[in-house]
N, C-alpha and C. Protein backbone atom coordinates (compact mmCIF):
# COMPACT_ATOMS: atom_id res chain seq x y z
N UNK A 1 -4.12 40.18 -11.13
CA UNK A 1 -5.30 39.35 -11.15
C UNK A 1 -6.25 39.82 -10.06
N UNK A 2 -7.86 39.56 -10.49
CA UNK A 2 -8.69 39.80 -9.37
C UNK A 2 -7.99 39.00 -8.15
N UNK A 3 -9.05 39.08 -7.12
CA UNK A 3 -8.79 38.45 -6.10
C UNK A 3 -9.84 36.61 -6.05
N UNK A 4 -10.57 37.17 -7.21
CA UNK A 4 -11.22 35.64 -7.48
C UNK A 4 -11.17 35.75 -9.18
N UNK A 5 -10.41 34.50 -9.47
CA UNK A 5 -10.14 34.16 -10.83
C UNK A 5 -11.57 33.46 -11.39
N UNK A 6 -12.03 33.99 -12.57
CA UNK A 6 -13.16 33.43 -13.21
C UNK A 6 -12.85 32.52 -14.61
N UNK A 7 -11.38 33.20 -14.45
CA UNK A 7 -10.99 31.82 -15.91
C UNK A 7 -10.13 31.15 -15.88
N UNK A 8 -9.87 29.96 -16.52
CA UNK A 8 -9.09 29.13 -16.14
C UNK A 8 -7.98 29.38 -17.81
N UNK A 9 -6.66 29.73 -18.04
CA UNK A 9 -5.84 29.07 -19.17
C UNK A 9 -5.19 28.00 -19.56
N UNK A 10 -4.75 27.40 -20.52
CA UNK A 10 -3.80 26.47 -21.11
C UNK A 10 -3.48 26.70 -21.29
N UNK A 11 -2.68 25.67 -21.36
CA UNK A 11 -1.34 26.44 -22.75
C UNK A 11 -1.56 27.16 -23.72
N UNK A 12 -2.18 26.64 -24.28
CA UNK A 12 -2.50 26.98 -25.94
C UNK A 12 -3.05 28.45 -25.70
N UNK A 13 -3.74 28.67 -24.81
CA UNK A 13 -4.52 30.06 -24.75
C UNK A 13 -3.74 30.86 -23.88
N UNK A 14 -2.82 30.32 -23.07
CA UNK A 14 -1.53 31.58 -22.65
C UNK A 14 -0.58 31.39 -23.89
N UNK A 15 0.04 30.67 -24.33
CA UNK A 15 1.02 31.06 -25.09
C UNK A 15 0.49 31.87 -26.85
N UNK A 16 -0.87 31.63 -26.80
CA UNK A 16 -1.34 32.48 -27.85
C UNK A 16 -1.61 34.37 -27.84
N UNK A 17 -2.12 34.34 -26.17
CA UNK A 17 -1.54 35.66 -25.71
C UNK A 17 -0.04 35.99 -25.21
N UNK A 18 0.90 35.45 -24.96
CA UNK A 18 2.05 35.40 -25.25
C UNK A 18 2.14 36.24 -26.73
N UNK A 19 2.36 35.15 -27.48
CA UNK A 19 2.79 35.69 -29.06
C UNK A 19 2.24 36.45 -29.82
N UNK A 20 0.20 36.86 -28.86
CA UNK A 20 -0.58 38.36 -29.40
C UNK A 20 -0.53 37.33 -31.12
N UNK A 21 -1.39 35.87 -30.88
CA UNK A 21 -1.57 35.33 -32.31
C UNK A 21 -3.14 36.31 -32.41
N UNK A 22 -3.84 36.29 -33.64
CA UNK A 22 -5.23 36.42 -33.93
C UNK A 22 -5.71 35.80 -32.37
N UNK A 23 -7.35 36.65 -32.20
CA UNK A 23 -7.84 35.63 -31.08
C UNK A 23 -7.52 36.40 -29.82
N UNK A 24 -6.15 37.02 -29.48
CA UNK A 24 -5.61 37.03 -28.12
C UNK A 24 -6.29 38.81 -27.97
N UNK A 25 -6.99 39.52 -28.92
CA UNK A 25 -7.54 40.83 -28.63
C UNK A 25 -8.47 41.19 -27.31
N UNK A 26 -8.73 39.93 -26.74
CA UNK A 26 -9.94 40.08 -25.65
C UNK A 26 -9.21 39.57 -24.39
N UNK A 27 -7.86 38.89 -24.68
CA UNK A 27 -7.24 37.98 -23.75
C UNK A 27 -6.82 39.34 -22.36
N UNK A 28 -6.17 40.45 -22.53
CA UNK A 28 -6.24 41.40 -22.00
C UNK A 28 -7.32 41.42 -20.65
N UNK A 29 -8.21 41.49 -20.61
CA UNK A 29 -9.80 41.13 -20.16
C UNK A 29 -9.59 40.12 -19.39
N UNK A 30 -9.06 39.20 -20.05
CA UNK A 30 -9.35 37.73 -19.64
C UNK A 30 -8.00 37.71 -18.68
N UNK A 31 -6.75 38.03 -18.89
CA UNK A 31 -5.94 37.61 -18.55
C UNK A 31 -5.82 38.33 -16.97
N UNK A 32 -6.15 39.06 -16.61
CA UNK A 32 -6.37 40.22 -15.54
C UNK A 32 -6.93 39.32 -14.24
N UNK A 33 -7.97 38.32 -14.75
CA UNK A 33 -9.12 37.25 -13.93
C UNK A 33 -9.04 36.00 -13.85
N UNK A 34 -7.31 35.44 -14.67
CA UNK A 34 -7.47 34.21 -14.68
C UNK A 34 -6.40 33.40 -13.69
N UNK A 35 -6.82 32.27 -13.77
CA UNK A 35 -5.94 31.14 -13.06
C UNK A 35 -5.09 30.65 -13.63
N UNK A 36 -4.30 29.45 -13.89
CA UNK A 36 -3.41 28.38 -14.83
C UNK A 36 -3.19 27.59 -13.35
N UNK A 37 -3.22 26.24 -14.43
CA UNK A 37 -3.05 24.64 -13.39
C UNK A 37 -1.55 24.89 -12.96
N UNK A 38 -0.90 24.16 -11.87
CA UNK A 38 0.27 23.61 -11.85
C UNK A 38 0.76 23.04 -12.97
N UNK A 39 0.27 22.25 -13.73
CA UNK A 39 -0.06 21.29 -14.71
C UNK A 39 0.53 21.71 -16.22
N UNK A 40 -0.42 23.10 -16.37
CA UNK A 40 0.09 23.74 -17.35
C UNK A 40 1.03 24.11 -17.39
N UNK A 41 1.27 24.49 -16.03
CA UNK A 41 2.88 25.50 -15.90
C UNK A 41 4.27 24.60 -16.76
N UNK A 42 3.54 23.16 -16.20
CA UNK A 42 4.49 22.27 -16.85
C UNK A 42 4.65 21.98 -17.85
N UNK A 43 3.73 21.94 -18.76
CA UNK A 43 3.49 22.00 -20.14
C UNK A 43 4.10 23.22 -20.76
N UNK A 44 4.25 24.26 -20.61
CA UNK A 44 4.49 25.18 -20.70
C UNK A 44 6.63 25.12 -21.16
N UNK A 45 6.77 24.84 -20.12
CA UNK A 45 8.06 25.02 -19.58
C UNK A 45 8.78 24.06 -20.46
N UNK A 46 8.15 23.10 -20.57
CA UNK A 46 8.27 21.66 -21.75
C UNK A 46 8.45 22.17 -23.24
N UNK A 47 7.32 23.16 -23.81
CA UNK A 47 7.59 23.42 -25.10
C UNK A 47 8.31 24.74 -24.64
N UNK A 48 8.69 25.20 -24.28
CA UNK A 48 9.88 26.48 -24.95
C UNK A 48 11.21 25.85 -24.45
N UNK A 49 11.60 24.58 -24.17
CA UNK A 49 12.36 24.41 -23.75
C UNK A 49 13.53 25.06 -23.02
N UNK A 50 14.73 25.38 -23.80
CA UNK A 50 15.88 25.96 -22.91
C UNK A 50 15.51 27.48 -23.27
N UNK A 51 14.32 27.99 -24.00
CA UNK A 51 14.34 29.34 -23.99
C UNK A 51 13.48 30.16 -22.64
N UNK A 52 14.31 30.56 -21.91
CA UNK A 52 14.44 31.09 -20.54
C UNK A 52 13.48 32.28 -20.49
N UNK A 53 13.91 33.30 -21.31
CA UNK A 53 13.10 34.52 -21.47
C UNK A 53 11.78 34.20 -22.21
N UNK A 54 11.34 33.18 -22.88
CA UNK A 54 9.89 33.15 -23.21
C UNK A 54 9.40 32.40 -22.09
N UNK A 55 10.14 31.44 -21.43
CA UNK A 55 9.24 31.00 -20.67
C UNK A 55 8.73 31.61 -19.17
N UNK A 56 9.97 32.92 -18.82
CA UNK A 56 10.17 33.76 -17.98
C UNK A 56 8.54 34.56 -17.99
N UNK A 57 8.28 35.22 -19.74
CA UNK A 57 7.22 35.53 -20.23
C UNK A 57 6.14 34.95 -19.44
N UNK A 58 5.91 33.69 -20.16
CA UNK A 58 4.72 33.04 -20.15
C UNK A 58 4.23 32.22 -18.76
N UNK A 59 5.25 33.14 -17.78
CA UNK A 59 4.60 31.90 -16.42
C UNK A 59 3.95 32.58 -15.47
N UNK A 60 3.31 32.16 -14.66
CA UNK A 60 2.43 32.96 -14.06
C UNK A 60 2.77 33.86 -13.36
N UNK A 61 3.73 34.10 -12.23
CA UNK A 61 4.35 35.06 -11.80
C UNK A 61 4.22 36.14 -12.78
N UNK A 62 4.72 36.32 -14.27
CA UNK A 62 4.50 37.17 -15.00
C UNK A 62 3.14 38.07 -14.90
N UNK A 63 2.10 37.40 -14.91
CA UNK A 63 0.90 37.52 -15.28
C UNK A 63 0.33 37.68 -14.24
N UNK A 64 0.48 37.43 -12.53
CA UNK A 64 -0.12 37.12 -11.32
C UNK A 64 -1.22 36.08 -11.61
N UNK A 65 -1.07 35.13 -12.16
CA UNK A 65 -2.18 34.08 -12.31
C UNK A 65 -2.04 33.62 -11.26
N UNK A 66 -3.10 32.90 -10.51
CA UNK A 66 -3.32 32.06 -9.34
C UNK A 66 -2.92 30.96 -9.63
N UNK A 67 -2.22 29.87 -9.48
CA UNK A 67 -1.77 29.25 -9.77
C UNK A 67 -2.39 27.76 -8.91
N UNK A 68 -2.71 26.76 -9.62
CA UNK A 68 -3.88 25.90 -9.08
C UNK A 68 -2.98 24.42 -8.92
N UNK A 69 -2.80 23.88 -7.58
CA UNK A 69 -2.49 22.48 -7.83
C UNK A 69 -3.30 21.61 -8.11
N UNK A 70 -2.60 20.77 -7.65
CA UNK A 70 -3.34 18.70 -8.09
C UNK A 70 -3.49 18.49 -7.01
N UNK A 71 -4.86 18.03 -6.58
CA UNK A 71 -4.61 17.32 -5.50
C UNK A 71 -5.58 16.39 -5.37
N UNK A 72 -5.86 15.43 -4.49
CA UNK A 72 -6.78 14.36 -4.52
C UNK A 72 -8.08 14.67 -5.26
N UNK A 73 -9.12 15.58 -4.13
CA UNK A 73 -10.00 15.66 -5.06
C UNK A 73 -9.78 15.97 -6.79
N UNK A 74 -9.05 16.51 -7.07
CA UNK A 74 -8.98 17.41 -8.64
C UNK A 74 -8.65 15.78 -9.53
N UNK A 75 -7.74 14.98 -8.81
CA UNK A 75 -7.45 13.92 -9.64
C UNK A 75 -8.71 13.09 -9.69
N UNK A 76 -9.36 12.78 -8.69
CA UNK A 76 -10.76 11.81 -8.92
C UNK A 76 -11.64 12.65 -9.53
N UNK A 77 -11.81 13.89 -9.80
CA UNK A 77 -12.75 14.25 -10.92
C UNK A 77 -11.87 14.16 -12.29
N UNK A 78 -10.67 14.26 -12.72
CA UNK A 78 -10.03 14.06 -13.92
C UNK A 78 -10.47 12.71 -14.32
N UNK A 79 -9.70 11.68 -12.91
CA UNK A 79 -10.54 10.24 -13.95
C UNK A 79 -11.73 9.77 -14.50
N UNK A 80 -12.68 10.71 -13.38
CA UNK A 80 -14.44 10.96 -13.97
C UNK A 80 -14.50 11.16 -15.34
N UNK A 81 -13.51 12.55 -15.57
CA UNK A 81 -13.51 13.22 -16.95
C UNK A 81 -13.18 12.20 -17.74
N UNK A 82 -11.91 11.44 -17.47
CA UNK A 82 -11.46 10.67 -18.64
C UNK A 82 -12.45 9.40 -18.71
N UNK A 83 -13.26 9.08 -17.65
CA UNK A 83 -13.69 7.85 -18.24
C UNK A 83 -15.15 8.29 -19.17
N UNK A 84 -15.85 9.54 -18.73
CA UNK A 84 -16.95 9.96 -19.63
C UNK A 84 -16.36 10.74 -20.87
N UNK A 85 -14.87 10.66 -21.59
CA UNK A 85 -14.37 11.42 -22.50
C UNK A 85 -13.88 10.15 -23.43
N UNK A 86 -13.85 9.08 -23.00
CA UNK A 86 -13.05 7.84 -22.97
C UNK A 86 -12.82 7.96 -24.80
N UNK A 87 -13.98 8.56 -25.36
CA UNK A 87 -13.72 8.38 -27.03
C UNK A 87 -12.90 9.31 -27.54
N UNK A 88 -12.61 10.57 -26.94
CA UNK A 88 -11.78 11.66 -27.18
C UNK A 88 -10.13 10.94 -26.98
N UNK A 89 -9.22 11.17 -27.59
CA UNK A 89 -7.75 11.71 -27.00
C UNK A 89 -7.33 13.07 -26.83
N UNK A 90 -7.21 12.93 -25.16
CA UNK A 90 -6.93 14.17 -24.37
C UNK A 90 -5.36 13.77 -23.66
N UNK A 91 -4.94 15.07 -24.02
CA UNK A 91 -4.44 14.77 -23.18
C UNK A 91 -3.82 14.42 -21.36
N UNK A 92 -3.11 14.95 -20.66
CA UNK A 92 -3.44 14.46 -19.28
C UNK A 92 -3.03 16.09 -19.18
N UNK A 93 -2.89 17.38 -19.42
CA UNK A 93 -3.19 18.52 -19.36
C UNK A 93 -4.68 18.80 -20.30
N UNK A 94 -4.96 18.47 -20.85
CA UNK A 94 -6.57 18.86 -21.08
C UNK A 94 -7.62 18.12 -20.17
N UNK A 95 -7.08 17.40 -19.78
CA UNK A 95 -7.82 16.36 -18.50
C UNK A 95 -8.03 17.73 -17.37
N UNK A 96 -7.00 17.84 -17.09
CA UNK A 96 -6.61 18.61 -15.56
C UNK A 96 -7.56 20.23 -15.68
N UNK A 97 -7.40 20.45 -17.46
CA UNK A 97 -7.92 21.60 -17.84
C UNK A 97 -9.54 21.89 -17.29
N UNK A 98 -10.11 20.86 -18.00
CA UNK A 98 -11.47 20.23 -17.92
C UNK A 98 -12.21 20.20 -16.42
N UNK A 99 -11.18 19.55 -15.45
CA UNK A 99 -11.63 19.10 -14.19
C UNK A 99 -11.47 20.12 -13.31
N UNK A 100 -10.45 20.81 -13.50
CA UNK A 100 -9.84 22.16 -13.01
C UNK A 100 -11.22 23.09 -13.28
N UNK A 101 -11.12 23.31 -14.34
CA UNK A 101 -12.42 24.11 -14.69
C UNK A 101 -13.85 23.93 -14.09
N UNK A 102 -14.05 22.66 -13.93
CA UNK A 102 -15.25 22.24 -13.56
C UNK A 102 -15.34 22.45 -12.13
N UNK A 103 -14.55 22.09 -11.76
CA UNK A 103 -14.89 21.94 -10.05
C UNK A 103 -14.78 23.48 -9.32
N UNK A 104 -13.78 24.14 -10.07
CA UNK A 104 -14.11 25.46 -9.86
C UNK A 104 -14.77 26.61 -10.16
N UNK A 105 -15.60 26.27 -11.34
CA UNK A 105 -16.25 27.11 -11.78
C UNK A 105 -16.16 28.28 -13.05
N UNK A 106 -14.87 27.93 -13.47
CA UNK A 106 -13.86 28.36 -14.23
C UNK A 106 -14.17 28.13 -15.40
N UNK A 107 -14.05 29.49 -16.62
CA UNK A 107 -14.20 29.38 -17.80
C UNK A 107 -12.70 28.94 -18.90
N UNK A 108 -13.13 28.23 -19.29
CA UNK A 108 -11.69 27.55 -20.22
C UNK A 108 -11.25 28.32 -21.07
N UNK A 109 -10.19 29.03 -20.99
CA UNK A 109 -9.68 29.37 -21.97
C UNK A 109 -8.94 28.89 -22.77
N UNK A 110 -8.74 28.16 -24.24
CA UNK A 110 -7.78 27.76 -25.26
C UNK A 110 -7.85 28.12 -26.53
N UNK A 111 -6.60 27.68 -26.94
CA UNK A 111 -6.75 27.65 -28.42
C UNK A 111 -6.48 26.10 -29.43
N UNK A 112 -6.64 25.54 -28.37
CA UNK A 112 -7.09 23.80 -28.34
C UNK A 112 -8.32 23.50 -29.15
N UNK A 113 -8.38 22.91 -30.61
CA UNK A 113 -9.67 22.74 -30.24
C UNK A 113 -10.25 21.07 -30.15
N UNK A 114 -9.25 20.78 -29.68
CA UNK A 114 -9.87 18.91 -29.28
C UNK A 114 -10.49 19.46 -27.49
N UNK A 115 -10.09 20.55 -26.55
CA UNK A 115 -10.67 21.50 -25.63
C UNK A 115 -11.89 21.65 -26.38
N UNK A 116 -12.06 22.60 -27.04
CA UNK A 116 -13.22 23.52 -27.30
C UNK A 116 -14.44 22.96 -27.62
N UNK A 117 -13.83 21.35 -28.51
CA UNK A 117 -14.92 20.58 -29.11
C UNK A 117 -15.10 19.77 -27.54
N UNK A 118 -14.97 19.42 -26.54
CA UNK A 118 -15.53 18.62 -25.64
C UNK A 118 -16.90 19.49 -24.83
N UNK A 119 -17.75 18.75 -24.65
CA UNK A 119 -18.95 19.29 -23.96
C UNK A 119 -19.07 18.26 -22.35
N UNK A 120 -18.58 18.88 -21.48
CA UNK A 120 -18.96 18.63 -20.13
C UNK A 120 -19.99 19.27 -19.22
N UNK A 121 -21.10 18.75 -18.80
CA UNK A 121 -21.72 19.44 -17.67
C UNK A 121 -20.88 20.19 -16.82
N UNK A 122 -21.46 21.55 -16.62
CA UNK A 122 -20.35 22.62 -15.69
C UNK A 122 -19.20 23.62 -16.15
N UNK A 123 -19.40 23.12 -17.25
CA UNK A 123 -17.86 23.48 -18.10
C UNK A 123 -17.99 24.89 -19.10
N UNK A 124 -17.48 25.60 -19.23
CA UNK A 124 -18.13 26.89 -20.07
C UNK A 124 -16.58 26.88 -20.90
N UNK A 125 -16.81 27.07 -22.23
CA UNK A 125 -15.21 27.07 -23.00
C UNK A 125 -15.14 28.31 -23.83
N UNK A 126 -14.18 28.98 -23.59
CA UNK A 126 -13.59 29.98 -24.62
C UNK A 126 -12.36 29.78 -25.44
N UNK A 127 -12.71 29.63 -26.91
CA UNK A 127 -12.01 29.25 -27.93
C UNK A 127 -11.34 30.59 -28.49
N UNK A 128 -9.97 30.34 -28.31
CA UNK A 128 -9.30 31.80 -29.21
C UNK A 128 -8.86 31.15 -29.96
N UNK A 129 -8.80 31.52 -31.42
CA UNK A 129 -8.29 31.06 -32.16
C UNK A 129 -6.65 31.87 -32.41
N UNK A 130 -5.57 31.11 -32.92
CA UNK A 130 -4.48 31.41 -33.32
C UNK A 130 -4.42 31.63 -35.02
């Protein structure tokens, strides 16, 4: 990874470059510059469950992603997010995605598209499709 990450991943958009679905041809590019939440990591680890070697794959160490916690500020802009999203169901990793992104400057990468369809001031989204 650079030494300053310009994109932010999810799940959906690491584990789609993971599995090289449609979509992941530019991820290369992308993946070189990006970050992933604490957050995700967890999400992550959740769906491959006991499979060790994909999730070995898909975690940041693999990838040198910068790896981003939670912390006060990041949570009081999430509840910002959720209360101006309030009509959406997000979840509390697309929350973190969103706020994560925002406050840092960070372009979203997913293959989410209840992600892709939200429009936040600050927020720039890249949709890969699977």
């Amino acid at each position: 990874m650079n030494d300053q990450a310009r994109y932010l991943v999810d799940a959906s958009g690491l584990m789609t470059w993971v599995n090289a679905g449609a979509g992941a041809d530019d991820s290369d590019d992308i993946i070189d510059s990006a970050a992933i939440s604490a957050v995700t990591l967890a999400v992550i680890a959740k769906q491959v469950g006991t499979n060790l070697e994909q999730y070995e794959v898909a975690t940041a160490l693999d990838f040198g992603l910068e790896i981003i916690p939670l912390d006060e500020p990041l949570a009081k802009t999430i509840a910002q997010i959720r209360n101006d999203t309030s009509s959406h169901t997000l979840s509390l990793e697309n929350l973190v995605v969103l706020a994560t992104g925002r406050d840092r400057g960070l372009v979203i990468v997913t293959a989410d598209p209840a992600i892709a369809a939200i429009r936040i001031d600050g927020t720039e989204v890249h949709h890969v499709r699977t």
